[in-house]
C-alpha atoms as a PDB file:
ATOM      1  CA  UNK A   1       0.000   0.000   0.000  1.00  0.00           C
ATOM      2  CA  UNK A   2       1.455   3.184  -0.731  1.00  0.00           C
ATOM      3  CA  UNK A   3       1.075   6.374   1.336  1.00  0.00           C
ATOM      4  CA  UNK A   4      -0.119   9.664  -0.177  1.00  0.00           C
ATOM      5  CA  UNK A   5       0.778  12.656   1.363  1.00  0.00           C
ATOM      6  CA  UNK A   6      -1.484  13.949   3.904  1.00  0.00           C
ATOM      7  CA  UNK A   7      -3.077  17.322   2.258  1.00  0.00           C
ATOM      8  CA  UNK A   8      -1.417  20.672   4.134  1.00  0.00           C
ATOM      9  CA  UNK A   9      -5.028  21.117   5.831  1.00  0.00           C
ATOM     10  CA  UNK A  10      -5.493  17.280   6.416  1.00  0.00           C
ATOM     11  CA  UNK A  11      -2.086  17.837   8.720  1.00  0.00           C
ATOM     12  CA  UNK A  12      -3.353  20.664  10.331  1.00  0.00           C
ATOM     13  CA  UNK A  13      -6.716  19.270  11.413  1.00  0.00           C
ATOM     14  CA  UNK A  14      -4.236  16.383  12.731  1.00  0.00           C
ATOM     15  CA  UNK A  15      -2.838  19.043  14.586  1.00  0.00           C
ATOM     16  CA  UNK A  16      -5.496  20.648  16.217  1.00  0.00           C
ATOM     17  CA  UNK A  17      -5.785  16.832  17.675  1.00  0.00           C
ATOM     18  CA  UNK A  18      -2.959  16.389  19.083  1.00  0.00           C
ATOM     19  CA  UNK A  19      -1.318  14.512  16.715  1.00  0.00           C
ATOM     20  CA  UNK A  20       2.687  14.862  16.917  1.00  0.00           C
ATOM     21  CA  UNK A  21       2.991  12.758  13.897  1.00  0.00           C
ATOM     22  CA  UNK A  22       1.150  15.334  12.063  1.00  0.00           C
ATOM     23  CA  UNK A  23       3.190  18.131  13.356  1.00  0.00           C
ATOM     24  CA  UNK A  24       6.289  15.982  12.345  1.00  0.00           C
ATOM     25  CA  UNK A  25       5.062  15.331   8.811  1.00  0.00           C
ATOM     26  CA  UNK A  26       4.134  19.528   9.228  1.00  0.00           C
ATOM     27  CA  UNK A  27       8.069  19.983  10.525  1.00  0.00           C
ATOM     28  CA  UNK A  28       8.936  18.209   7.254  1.00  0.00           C
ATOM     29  CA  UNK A  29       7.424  20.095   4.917  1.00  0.00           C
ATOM     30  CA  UNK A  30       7.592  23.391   5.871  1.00  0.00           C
ATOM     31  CA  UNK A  31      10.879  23.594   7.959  1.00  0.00           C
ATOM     32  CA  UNK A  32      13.365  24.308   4.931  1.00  0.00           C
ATOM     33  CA  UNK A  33      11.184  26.921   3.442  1.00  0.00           C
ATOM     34  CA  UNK A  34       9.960  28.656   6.556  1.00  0.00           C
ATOM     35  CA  UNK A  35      14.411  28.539   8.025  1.00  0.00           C
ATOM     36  CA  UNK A  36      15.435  30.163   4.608  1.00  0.00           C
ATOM     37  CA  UNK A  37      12.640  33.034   5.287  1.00  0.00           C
ATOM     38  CA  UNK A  38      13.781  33.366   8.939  1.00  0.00           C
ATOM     39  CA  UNK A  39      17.168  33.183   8.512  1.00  0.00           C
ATOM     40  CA  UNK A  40      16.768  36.065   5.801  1.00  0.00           C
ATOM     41  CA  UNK A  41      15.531  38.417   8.699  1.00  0.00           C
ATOM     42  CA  UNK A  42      17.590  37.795  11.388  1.00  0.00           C
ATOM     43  CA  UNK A  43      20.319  36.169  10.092  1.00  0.00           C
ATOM     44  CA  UNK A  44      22.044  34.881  13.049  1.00  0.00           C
ATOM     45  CA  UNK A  45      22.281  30.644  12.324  1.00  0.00           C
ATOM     46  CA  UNK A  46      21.361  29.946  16.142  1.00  0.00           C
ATOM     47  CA  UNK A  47      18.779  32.407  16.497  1.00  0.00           C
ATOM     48  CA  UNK A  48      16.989  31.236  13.409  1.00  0.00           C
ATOM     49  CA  UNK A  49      17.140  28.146  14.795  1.00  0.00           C
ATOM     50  CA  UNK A  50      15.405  28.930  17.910  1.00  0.00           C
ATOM     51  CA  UNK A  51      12.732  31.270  16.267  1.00  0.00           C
ATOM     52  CA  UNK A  52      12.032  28.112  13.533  1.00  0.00           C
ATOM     53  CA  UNK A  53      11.462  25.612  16.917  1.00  0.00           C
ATOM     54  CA  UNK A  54       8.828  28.159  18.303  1.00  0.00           C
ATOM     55  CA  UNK A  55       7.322  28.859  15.319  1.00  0.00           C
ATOM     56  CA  UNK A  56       6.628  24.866  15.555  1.00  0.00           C
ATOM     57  CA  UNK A  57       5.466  25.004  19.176  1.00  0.00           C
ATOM     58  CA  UNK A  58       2.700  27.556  18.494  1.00  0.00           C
ATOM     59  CA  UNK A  59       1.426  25.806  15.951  1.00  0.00           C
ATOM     60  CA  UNK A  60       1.602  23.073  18.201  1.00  0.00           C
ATOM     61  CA  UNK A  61      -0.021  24.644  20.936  1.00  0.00           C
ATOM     62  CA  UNK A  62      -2.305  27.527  18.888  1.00  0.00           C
ATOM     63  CA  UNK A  63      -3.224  25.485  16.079  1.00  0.00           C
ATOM     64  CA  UNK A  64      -7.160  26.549  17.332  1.00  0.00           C
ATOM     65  CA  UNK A  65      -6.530  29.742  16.275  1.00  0.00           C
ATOM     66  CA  UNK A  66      -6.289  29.121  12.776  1.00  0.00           C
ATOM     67  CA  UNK A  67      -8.888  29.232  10.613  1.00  0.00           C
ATOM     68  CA  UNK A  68      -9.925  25.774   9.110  1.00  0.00           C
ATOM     69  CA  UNK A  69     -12.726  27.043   6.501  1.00  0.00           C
ATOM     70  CA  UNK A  70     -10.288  28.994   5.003  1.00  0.00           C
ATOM     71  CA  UNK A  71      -7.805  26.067   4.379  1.00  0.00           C
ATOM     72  CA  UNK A  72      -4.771  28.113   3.670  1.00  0.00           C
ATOM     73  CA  UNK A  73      -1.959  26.801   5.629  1.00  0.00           C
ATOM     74  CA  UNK A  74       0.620  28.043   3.760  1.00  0.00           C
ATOM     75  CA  UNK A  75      -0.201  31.462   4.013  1.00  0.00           C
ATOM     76  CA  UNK A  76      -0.814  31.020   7.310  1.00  0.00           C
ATOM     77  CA  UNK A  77       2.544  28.877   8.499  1.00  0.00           C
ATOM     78  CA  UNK A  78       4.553  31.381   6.610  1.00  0.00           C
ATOM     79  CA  UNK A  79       3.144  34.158   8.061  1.00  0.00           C
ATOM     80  CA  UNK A  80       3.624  33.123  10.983  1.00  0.00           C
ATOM     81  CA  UNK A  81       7.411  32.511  10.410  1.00  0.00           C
ATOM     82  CA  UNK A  82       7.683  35.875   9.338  1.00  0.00           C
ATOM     83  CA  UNK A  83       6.206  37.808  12.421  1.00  0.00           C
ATOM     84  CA  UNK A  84       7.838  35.483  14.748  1.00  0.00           C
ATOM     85  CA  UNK A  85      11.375  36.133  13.114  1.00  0.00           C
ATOM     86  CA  UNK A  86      10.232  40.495  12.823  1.00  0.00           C
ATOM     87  CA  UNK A  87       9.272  39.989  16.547  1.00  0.00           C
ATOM     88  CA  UNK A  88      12.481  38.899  17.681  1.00  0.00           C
ATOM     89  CA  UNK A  89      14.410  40.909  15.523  1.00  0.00           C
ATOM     90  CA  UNK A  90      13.217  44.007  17.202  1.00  0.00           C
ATOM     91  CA  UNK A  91      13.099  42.816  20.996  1.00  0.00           C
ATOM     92  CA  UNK A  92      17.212  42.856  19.992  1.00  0.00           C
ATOM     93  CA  UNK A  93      17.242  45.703  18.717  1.00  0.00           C
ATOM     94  CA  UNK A  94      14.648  47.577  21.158  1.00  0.00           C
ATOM     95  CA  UNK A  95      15.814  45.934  24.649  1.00  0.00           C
ATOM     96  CA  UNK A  96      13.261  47.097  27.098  1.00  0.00           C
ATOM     97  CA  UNK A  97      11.290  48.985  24.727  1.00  0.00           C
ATOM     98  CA  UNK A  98       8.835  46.223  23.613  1.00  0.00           C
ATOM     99  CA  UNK A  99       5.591  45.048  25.838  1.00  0.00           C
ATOM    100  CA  UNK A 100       5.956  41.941  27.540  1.00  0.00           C
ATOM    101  CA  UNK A 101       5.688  38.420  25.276  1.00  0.00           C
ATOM    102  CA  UNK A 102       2.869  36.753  26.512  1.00  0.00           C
ATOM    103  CA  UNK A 103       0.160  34.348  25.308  1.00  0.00           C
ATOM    104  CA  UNK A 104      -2.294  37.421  24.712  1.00  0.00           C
ATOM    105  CA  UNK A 105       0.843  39.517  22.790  1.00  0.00           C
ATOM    106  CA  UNK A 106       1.085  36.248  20.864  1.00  0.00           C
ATOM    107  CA  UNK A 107      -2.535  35.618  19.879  1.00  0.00           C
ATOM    108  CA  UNK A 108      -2.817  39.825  19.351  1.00  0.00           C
ATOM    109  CA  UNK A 109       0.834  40.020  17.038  1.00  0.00           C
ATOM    110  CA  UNK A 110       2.051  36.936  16.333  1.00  0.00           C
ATOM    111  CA  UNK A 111      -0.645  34.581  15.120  1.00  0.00           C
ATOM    112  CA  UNK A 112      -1.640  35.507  11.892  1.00  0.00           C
ATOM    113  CA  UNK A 113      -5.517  36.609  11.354  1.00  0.00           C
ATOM    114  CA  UNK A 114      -5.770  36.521   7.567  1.00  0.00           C
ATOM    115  CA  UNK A 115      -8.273  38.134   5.379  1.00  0.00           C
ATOM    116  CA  UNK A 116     -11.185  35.818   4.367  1.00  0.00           C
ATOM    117  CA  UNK A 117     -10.288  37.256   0.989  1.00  0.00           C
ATOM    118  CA  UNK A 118      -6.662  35.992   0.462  1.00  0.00           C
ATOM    119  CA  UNK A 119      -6.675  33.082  -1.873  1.00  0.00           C
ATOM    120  CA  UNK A 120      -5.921  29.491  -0.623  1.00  0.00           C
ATOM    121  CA  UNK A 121      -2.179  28.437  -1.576  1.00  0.00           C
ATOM    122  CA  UNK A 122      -0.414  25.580  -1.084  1.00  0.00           C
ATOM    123  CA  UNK A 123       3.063  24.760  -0.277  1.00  0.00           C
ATOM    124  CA  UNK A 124       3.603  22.642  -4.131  1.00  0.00           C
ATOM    125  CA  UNK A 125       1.884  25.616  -5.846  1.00  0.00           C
ATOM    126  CA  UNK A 126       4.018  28.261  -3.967  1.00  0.00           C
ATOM    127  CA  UNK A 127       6.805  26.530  -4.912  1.00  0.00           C
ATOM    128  CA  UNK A 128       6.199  26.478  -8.357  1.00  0.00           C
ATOM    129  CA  UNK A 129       5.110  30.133  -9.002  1.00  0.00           C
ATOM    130  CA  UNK A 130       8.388  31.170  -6.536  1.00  0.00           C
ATOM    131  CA  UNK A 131      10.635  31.858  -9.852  1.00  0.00           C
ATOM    132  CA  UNK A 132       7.396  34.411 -11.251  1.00  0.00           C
ATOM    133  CA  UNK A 133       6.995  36.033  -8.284  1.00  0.00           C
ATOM    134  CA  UNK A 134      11.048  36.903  -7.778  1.00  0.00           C
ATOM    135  CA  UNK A 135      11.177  38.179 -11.728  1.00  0.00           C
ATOM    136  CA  UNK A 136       7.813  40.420 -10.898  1.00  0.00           C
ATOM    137  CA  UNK A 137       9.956  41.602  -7.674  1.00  0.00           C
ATOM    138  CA  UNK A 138      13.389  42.477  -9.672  1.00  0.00           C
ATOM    139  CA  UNK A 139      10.973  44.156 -12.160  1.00  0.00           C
ATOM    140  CA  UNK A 140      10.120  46.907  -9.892  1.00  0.00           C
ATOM    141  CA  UNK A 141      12.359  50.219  -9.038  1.00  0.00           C
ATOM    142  CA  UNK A 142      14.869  49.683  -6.329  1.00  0.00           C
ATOM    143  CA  UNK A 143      12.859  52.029  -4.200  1.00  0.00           C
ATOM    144  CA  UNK A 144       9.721  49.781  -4.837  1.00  0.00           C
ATOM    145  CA  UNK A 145      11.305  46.875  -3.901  1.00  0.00           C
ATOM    146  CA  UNK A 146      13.286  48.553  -0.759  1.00  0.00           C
ATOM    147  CA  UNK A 147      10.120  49.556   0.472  1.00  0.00           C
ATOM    148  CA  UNK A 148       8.583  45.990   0.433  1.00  0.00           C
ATOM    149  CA  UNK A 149      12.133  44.823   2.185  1.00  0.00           C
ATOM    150  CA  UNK A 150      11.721  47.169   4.713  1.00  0.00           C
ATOM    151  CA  UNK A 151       8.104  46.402   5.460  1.00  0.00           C
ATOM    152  CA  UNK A 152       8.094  42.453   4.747  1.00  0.00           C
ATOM    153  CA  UNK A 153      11.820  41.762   5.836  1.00  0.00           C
ATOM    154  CA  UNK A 154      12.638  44.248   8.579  1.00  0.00           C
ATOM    155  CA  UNK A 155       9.454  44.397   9.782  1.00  0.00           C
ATOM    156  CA  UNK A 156       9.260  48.366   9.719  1.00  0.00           C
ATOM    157  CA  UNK A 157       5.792  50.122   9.985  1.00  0.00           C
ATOM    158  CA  UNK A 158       5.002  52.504   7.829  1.00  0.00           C
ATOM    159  CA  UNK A 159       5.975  55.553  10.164  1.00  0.00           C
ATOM    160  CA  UNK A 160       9.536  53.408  10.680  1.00  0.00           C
ATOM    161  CA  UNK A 161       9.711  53.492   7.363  1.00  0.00           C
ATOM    162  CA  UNK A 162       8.988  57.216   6.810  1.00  0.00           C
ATOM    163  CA  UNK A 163      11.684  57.855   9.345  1.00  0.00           C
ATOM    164  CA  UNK A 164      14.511  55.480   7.909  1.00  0.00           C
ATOM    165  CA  UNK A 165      13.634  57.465   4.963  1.00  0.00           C
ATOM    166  CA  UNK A 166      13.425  60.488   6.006  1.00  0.00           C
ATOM    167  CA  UNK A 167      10.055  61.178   3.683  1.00  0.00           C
ATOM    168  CA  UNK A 168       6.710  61.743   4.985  1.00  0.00           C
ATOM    169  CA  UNK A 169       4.079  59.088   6.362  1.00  0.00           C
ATOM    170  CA  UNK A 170       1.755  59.644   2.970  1.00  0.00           C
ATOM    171  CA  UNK A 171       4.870  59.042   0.297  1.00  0.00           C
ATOM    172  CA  UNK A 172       5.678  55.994   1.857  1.00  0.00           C
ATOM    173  CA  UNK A 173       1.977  54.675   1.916  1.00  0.00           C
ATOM    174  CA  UNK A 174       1.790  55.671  -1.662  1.00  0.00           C
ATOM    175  CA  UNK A 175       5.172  54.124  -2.429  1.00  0.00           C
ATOM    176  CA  UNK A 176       4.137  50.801  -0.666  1.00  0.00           C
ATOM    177  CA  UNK A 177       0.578  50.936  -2.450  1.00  0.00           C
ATOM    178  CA  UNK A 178       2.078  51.417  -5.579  1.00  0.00           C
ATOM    179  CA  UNK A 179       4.717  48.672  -5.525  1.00  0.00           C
ATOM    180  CA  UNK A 180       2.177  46.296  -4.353  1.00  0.00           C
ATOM    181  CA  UNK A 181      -0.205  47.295  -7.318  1.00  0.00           C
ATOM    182  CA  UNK A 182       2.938  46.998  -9.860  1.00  0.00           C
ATOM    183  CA  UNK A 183       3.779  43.198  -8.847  1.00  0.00           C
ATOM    184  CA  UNK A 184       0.046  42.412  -8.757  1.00  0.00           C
ATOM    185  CA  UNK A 185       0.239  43.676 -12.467  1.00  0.00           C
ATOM    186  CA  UNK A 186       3.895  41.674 -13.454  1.00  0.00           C
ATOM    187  CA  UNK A 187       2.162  38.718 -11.629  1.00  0.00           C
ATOM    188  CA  UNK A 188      -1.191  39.284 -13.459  1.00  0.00           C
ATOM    189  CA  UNK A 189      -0.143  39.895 -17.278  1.00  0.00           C
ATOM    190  CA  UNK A 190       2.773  36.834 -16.866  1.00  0.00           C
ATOM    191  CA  UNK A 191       5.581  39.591 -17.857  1.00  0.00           C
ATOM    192  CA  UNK A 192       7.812  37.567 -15.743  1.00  0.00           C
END
């Protein structure tokens, strides 16, 4: 008899049981992808390490706060990576200046609460489109795409931004709106 792979929302329902084979098979399939994004923003080996274990543990523990109708675990796991990984990033960088981590801080700015809107993906079909989506990237300005870094990568809000910058709160909004619009359109017409 051969085994087929357990659907990304077949393993998370496994999850939300209890089932530590599921969060293995989970570990397995997500762990490369989800170290590469951490490891991109904090870059420390050790620390991505750590950050990649809890990211596991919160799924283990919170896996009732995602949301099951909207089946998108990869969205979701990868989110979750990223604001994990921006979290710790700037309790190093803002010692003492940060509100306490706790379970509520967690469920309030860690777990991700995605839009009902955002299309189901996969972890196979991001895979495949990951080549389009970096050509629409490069295609943008440099400014475009170092105002996505900043935001996606480093975590900065748009007034963090504005600052870094030194431009005002509305040009960055713009900037950010715009660059998000232009990919849309590189990802839309296939000019990748």
């Amino acid at each position: 008899m051969t085994n087929i792979p357990s659907s990304d929302i077949d393993l998370m329902r496994r999850v939300a049981k209890h089932d530590s084979k599921a969060l293995e098979a989970l570990y397995n399939r997500y762990s490369s992808l989800l170290y590469t994004l951490i490891k991109k923003i904090v870059t420390e080996q050790s620390l991505a390490e750590e950050i990649l274990a809890d990211v596991f543990v919160i799924i283990w523990l919170k896996s009732d706060a995602f949301n099951f109708e909207a089946e998108n675990v990869y969205t979701w796991v990868i989110t979750l990576g990223r604001n994990k990984a921006v979290d710790k990033m700037r309790r190093n960088k803002l010692i003492g200046n940060m509100p306490e981590y706790t379970s509520e801080y967690e469920d309030k700015y860690i777990i991700p609460h995605l839009s009902q809107q955002i299309d189901a993906l996969d972890i196979k079909t991001a895979l495949n489109i990951k080549n389009s989506i970096e050509t629409a990237l490069n295609k943008l300005t440099d400014a475009q795409q170092y105002v996505i870094y900043l935001a996606y990568y480093e975590g900065l809000t748009e007034q963090e931004i504005a600052s870094k910058l030194n431009i005002p709160l509305q040009t960055v909004k713009s900037k950010i709106k715009i660059a998000l619009s232009n990919l849309k359109s590189n990802l839309i017409r296939g000019d990748v």
